[in-house]
N, C-alpha and C. Protein backbone atom coordinates (compact mmCIF):
# COMPACT_ATOMS: atom_id res chain seq x y z
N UNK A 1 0.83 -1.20 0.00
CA UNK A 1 0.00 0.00 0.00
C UNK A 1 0.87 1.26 0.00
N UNK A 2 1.66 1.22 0.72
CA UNK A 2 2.55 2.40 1.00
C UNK A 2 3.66 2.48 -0.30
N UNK A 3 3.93 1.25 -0.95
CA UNK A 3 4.69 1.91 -2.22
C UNK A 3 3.74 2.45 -3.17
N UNK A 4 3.19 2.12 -3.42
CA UNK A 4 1.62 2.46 -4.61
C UNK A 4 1.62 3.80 -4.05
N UNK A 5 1.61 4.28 -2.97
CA UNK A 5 1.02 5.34 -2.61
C UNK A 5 2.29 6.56 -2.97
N UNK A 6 3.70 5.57 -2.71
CA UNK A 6 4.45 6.78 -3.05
C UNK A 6 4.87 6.49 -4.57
N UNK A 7 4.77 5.92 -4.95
CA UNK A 7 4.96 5.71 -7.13
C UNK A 7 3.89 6.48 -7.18
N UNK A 8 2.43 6.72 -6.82
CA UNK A 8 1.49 7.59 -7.11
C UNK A 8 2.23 9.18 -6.95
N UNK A 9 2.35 9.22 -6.03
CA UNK A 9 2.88 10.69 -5.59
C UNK A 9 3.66 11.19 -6.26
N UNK A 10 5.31 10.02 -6.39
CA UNK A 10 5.75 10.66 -7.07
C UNK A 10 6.13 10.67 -8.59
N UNK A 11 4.58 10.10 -9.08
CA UNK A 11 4.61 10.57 -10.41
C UNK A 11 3.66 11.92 -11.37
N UNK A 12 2.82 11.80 -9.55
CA UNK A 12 2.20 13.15 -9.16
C UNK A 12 3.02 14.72 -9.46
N UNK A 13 4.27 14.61 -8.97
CA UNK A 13 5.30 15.34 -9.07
C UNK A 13 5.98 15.58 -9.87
N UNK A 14 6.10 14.72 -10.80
CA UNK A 14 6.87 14.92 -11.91
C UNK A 14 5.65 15.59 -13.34
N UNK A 15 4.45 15.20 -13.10
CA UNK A 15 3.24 15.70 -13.70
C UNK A 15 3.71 16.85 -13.67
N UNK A 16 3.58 17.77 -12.64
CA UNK A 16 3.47 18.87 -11.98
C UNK A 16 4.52 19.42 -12.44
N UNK A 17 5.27 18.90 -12.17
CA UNK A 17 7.10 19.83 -12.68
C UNK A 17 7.00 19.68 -14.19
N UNK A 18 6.90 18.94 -14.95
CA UNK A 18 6.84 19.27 -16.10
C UNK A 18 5.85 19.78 -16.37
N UNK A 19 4.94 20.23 -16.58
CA UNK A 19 3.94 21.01 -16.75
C UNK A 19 4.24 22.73 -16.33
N UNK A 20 4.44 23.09 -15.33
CA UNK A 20 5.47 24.03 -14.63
C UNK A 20 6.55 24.49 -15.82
N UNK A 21 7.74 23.36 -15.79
CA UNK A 21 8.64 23.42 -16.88
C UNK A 21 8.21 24.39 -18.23
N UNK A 22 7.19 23.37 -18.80
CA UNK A 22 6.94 24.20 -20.32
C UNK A 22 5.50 25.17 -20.20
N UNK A 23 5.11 25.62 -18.86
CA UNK A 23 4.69 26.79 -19.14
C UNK A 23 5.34 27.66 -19.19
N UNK A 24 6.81 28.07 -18.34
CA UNK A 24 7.87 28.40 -18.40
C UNK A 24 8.66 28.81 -20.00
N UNK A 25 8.53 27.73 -20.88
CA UNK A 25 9.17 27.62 -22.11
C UNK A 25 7.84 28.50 -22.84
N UNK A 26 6.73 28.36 -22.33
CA UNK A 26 6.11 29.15 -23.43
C UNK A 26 6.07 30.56 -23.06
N UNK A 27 5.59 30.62 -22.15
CA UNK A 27 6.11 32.62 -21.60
C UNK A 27 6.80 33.30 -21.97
N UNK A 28 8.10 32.28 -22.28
CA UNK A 28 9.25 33.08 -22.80
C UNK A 28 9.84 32.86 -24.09
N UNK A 29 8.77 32.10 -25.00
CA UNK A 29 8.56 32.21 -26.45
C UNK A 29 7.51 33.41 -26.92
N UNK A 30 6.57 33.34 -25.91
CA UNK A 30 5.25 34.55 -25.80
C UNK A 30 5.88 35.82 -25.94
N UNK A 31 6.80 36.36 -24.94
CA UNK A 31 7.11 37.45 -24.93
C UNK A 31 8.44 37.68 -25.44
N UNK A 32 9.31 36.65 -25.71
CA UNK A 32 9.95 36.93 -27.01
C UNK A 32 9.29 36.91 -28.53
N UNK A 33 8.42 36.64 -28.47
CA UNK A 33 7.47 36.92 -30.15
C UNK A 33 7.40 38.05 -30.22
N UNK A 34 6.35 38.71 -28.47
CA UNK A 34 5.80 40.59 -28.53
C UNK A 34 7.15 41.55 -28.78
N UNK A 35 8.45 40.32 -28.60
CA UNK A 35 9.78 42.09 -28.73
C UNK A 35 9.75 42.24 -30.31
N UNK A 36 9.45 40.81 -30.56
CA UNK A 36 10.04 40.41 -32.11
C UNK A 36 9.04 41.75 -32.84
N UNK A 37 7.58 41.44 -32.29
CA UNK A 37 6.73 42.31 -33.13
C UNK A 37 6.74 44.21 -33.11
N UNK A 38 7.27 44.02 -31.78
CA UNK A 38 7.16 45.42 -31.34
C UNK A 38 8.51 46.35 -31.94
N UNK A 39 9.77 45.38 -31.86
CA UNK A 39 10.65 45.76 -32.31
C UNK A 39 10.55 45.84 -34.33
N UNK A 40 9.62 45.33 -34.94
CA UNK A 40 9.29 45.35 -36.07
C UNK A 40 8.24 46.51 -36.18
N UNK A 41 7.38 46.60 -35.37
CA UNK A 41 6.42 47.99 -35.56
C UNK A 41 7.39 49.43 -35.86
N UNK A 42 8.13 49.41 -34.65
CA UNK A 42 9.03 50.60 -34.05
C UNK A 42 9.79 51.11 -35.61
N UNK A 43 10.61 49.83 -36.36
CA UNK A 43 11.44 49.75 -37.69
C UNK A 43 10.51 49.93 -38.97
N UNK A 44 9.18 49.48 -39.08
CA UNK A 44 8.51 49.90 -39.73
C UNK A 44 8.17 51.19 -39.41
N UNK A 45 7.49 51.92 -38.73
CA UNK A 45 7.03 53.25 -38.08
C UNK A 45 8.15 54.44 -38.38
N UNK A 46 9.51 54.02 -38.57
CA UNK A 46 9.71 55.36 -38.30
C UNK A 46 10.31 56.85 -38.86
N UNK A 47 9.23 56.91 -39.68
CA UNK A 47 8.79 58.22 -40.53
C UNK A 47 7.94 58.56 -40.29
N UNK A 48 7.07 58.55 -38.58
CA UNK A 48 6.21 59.08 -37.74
C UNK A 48 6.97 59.96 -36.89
N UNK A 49 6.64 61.29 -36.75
CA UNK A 49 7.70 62.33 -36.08
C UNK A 49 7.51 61.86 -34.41
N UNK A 50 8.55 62.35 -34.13
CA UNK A 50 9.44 61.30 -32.53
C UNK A 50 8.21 62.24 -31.77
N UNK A 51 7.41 63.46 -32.04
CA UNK A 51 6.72 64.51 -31.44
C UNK A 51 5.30 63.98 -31.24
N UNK A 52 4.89 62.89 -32.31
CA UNK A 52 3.61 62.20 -31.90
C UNK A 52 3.72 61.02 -31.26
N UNK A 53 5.23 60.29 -31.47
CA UNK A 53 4.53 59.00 -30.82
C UNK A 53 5.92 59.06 -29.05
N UNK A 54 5.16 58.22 -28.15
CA UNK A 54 5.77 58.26 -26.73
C UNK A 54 7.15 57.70 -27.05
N UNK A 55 8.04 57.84 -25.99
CA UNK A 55 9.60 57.56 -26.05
C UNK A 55 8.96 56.15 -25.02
N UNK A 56 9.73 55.12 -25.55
CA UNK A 56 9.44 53.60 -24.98
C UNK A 56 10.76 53.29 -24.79
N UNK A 57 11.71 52.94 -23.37
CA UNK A 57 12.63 52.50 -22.73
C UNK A 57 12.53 51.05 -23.34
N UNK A 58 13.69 50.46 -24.02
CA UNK A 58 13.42 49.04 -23.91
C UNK A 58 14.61 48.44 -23.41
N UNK A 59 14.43 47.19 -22.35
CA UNK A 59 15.76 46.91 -21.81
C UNK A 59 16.49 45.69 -22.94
């Protein structure tokens, strides 16, 4: 009973951690896409005078 219970658990855990893992991997495909796009808006855009559009810090 007590091994069943811990092979349950800890495959419970490893569920969990990988899942964890590649939400991780996608977040940071997510918001490396938005630089990709934003940094493509900015290069397209700019023959819009610096006087209409906001100054954006990017790190």
């Amino acid at each position: 009973m007590g091994i069943s219970l811990f092979a349950i658990g800890a495959l419970g855990m490893l569920i969990f951690g990988y899942a964890g893992w590649k939400g991780q991997q996608n977040i940071r495909a997510l918001i490396h896409d938005f630089d990709q796009k934003i940094e493509y808006f900015y290069k397209a855009h700019k023959n819009v005078s610096s006087s209409k559009r906001k100054k954006v810090k990017h790190s």
